[in-house]
PDB file of N, CA and C in Angstrom:
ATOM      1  N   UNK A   1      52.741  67.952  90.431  1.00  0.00           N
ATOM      2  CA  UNK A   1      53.826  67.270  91.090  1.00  0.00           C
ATOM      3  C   UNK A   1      54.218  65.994  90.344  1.00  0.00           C
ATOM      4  N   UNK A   2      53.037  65.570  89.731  1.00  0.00           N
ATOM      5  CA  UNK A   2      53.419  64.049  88.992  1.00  0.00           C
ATOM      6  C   UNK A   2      54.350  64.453  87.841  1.00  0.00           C
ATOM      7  N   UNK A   3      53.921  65.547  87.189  1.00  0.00           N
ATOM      8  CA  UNK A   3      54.528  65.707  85.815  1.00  0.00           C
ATOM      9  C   UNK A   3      55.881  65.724  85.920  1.00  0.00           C
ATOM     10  N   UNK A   4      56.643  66.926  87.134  1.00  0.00           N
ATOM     11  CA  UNK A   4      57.641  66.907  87.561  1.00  0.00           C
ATOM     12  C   UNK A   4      58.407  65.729  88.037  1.00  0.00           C
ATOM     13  N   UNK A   5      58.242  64.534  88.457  1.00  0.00           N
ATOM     14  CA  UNK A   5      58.383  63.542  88.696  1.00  0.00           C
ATOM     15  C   UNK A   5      58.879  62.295  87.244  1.00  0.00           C
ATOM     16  N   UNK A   6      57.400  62.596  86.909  1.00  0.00           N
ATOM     17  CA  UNK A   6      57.828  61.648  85.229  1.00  0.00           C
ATOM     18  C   UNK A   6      58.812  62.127  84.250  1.00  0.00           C
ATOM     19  N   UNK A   7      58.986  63.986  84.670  1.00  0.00           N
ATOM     20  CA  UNK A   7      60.013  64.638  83.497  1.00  0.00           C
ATOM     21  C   UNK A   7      61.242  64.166  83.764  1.00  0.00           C
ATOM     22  N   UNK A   8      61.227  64.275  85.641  1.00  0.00           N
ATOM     23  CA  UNK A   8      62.694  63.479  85.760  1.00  0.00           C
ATOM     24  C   UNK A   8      63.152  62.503  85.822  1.00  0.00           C
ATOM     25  N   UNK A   9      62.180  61.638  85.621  1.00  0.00           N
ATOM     26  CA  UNK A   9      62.321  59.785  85.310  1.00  0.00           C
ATOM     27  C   UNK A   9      62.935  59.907  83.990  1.00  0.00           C
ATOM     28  N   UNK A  10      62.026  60.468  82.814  1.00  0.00           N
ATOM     29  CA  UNK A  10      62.265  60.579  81.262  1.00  0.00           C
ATOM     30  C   UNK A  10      63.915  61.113  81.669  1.00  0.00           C
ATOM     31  N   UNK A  11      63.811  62.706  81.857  1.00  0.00           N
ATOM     32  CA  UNK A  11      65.592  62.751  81.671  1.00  0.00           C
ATOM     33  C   UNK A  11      66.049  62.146  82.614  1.00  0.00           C
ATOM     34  N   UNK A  12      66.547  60.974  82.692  1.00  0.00           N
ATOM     35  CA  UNK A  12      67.197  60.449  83.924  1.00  0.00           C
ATOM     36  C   UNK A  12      67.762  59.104  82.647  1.00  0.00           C
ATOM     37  N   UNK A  13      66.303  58.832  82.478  1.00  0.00           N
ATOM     38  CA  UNK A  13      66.546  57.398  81.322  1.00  0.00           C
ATOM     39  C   UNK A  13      67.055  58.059  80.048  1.00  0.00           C
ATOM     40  N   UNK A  14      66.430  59.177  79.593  1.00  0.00           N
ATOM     41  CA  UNK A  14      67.788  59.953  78.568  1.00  0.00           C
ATOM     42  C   UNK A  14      69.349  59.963  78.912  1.00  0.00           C
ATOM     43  N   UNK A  15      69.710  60.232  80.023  1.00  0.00           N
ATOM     44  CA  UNK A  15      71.100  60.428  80.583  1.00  0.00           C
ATOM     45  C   UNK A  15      71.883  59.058  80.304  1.00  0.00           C
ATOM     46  N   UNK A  16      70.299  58.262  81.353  1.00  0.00           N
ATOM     47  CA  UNK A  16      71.299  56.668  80.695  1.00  0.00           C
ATOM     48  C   UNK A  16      71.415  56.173  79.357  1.00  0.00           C
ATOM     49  N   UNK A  17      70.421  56.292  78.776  1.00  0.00           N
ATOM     50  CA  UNK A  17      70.257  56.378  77.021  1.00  0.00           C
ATOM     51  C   UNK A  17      71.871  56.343  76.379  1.00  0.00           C
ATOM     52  N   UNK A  18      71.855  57.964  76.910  1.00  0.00           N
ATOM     53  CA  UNK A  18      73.085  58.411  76.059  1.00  0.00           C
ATOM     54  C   UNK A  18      74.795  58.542  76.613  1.00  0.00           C
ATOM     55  N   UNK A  19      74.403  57.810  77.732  1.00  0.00           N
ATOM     56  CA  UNK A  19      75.733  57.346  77.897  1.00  0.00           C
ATOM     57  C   UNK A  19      75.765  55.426  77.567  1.00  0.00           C
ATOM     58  N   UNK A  20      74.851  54.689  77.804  1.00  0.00           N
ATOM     59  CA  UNK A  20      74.986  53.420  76.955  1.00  0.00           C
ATOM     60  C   UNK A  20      75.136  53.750  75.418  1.00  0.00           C
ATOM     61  N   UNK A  21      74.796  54.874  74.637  1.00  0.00           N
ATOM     62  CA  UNK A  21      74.915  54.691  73.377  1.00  0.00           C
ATOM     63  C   UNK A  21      76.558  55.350  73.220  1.00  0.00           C
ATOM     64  N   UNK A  22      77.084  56.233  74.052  1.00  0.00           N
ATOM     65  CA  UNK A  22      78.770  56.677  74.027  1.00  0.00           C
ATOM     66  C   UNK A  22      79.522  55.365  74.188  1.00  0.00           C
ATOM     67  N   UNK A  23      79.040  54.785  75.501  1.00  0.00           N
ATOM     68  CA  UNK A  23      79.927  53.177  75.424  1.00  0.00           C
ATOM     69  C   UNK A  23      79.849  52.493  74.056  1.00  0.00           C
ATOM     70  N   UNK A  24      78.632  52.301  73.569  1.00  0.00           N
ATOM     71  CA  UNK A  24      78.616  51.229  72.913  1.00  0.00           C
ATOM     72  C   UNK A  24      79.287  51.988  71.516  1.00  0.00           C
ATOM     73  N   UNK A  25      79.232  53.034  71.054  1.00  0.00           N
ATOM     74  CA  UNK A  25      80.143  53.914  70.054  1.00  0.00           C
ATOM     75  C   UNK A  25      81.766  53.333  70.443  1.00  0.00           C
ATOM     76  N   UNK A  26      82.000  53.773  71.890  1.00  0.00           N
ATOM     77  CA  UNK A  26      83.428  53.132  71.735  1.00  0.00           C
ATOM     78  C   UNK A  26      83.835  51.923  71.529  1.00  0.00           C
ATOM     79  N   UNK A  27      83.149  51.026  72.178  1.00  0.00           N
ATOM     80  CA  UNK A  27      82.828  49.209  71.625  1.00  0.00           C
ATOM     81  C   UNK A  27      83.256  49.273  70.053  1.00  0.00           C
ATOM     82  N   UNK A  28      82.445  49.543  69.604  1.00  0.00           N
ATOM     83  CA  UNK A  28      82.012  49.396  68.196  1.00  0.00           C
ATOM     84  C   UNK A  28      83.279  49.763  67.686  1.00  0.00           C
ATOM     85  N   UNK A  29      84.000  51.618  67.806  1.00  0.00           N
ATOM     86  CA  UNK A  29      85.615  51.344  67.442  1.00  0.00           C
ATOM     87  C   UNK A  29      86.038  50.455  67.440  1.00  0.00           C
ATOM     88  N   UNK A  30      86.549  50.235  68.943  1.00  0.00           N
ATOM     89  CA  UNK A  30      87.570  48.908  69.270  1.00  0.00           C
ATOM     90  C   UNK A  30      87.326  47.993  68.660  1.00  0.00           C
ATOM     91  N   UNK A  31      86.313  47.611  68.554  1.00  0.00           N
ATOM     92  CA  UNK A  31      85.873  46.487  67.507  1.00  0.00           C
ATOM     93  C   UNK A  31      86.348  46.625  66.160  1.00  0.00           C
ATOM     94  N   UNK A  32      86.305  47.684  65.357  1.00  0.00           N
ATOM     95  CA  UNK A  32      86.369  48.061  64.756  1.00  0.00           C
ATOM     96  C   UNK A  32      87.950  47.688  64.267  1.00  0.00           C
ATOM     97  N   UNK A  33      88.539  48.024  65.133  1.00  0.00           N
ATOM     98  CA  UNK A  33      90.172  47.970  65.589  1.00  0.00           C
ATOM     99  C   UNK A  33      90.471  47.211  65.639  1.00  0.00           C
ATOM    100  N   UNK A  34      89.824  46.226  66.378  1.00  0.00           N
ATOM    101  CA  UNK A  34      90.810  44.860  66.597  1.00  0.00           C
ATOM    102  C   UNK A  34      90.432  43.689  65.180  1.00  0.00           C
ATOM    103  N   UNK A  35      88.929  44.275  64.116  1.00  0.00           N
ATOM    104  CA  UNK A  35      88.857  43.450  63.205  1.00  0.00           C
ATOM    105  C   UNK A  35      90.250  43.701  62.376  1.00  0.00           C
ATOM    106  N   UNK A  36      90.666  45.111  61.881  1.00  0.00           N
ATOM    107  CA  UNK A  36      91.330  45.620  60.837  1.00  0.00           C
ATOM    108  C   UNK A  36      92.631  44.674  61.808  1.00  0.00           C
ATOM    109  N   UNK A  37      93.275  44.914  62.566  1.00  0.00           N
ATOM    110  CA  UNK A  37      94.387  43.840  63.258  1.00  0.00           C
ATOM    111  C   UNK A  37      94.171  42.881  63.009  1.00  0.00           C
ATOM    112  N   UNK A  38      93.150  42.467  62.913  1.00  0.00           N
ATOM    113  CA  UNK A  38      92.684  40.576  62.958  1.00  0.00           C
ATOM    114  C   UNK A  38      92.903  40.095  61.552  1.00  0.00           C
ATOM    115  N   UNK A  39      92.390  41.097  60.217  1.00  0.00           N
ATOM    116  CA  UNK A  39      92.559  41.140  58.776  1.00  0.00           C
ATOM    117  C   UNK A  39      94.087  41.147  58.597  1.00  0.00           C
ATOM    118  N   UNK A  40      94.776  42.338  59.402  1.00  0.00           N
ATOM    119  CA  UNK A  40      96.193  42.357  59.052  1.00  0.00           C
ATOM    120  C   UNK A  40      97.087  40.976  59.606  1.00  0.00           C
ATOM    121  N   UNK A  41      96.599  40.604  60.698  1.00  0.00           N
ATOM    122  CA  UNK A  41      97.192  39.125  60.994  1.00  0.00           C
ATOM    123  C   UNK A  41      96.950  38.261  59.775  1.00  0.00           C
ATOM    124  N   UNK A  42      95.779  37.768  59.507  1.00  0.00           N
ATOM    125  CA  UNK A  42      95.538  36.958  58.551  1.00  0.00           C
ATOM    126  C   UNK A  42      96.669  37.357  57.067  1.00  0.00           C
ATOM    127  N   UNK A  43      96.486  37.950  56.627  1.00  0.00           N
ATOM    128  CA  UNK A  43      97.417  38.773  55.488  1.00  0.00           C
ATOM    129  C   UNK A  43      98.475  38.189  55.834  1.00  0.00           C
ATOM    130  N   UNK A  44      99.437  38.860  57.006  1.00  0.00           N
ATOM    131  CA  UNK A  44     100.647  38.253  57.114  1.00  0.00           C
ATOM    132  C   UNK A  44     100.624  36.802  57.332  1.00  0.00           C
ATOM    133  N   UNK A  45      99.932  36.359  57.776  1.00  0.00           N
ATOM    134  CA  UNK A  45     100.148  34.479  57.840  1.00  0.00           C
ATOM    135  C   UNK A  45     100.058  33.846  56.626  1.00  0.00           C
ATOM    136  N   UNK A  46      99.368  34.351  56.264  1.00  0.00           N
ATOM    137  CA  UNK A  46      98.929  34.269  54.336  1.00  0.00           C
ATOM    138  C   UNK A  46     100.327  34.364  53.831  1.00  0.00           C
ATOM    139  N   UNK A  47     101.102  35.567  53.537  1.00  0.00           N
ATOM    140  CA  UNK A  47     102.112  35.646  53.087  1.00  0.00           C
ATOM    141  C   UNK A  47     103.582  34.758  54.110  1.00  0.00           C
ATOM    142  N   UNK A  48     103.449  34.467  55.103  1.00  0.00           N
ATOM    143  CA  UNK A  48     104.527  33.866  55.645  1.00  0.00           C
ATOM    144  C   UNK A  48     104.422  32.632  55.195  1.00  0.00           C
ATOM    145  N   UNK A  49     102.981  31.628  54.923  1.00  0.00           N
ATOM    146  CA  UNK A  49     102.546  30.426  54.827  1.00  0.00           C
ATOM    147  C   UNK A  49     103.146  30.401  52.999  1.00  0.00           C
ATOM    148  N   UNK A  50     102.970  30.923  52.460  1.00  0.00           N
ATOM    149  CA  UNK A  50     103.611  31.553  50.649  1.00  0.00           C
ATOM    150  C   UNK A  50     105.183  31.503  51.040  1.00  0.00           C
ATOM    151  N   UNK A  51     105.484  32.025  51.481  1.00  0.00           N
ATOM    152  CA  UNK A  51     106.939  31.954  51.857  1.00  0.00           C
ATOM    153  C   UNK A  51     107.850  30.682  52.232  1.00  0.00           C
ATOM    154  N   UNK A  52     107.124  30.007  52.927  1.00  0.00           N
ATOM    155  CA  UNK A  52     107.319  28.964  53.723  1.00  0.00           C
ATOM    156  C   UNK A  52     107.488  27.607  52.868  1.00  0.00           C
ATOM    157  N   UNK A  53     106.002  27.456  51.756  1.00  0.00           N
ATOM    158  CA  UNK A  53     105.634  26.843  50.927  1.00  0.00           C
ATOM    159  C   UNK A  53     107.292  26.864  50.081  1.00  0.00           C
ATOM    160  N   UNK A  54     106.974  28.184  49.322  1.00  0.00           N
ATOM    161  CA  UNK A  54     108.504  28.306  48.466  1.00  0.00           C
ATOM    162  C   UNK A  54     109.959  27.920  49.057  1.00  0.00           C
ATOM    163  N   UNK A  55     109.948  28.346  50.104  1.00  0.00           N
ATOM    164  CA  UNK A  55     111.271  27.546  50.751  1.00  0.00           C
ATOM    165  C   UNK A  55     111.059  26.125  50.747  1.00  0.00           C
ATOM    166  N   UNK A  56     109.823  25.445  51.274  1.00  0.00           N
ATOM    167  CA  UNK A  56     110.107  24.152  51.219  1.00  0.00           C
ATOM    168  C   UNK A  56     110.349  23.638  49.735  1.00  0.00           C
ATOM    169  N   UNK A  57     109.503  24.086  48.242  1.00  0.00           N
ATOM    170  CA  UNK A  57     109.764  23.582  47.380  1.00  0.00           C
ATOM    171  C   UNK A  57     111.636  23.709  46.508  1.00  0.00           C
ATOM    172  N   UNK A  58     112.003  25.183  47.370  1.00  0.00           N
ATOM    173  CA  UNK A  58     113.642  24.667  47.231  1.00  0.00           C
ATOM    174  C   UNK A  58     114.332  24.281  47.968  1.00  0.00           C
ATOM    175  N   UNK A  59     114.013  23.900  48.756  1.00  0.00           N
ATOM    176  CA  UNK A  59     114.679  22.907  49.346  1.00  0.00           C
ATOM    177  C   UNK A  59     114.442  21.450  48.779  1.00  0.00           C
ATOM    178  N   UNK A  60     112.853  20.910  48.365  1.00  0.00           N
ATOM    179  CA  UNK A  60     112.875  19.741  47.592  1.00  0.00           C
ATOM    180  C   UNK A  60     113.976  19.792  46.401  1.00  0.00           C
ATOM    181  N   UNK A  61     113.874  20.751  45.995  1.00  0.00           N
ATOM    182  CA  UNK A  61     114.877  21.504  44.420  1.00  0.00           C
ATOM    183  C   UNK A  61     116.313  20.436  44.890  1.00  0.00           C
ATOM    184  N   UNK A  62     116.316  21.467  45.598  1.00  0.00           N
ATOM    185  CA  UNK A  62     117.893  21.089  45.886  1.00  0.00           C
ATOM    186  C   UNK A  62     118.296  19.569  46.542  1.00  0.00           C
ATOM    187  N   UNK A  63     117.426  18.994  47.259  1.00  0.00           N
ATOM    188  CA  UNK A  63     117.463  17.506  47.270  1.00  0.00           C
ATOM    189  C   UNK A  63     117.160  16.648  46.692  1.00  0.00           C
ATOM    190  N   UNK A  64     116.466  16.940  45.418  1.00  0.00           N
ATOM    191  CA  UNK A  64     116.448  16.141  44.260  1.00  0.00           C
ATOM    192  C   UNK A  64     117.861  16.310  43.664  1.00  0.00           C
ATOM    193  N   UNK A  65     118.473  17.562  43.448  1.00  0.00           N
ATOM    194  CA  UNK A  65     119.323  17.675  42.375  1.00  0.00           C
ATOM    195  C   UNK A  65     120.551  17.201  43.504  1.00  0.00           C
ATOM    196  N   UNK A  66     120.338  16.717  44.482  1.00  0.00           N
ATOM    197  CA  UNK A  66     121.549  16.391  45.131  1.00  0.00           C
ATOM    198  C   UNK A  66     121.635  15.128  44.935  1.00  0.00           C
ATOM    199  N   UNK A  67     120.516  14.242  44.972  1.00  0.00           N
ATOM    200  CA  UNK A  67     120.524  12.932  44.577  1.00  0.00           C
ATOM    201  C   UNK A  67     120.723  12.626  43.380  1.00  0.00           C
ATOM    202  N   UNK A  68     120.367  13.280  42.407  1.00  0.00           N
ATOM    203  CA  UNK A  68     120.490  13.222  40.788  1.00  0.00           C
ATOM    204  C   UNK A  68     121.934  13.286  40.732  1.00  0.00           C
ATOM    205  N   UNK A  69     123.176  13.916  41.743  1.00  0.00           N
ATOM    206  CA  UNK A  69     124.154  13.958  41.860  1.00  0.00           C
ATOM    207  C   UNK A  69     124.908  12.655  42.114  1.00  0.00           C
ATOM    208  N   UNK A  70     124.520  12.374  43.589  1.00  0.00           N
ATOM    209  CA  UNK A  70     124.742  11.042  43.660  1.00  0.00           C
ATOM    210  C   UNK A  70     124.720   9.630  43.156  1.00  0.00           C
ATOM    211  N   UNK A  71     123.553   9.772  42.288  1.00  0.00           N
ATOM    212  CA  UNK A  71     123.247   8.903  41.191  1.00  0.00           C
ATOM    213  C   UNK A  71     124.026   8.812  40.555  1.00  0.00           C
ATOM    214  N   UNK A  72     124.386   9.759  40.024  1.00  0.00           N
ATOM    215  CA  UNK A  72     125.684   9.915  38.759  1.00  0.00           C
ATOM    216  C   UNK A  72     126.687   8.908  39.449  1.00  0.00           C
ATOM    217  N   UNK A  73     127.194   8.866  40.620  1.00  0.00           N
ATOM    218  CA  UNK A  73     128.601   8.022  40.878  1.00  0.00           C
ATOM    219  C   UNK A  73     128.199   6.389  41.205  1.00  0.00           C
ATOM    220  N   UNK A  74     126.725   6.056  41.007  1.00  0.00           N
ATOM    221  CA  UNK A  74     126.455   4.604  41.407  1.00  0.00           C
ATOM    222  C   UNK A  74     126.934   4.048  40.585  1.00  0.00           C
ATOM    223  N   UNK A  75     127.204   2.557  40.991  1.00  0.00           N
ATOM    224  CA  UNK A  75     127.140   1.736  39.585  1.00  0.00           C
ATOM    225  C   UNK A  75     125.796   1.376  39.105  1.00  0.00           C
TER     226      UNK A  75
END
């Protein structure tokens, strides 16, 4: 009677076993998922922050050469 008892303790804690190890498989995707999103965010901020940079340096461009303009008519 005991044996029967402990077999179904053992498969019982197998059952739970292997459904905490299915959750934690899907965890681990999602995780998985939301790093590769998290990489692709970074990337694009990377390249918008590059972008951003270059616009501001023409825009300095062009307000230097606007003053270099103005200069020209001082006395």
């Amino acid at each position: 009677m005991n044996f029967i008892k402990v077999h179904s303790s053992i498969k019982d804690a197998n059952d739970d076993l292997e459904f905490a190890l299915e959750k934690a498989e899907i965890l681990s995707a999602e995780c998985d998922y939301q790093c590769k999103e998290v990489e692709d965010a970074k990337i694009n901020l990377k390249k918008a922050l590059e972008l951003s940079q270059k616009a501001e340096a023409i825009l300095r461009e062009i307000a230097s050469g606007e003053q270099e303009e103005e200069d020209k008519y001082l006395p």
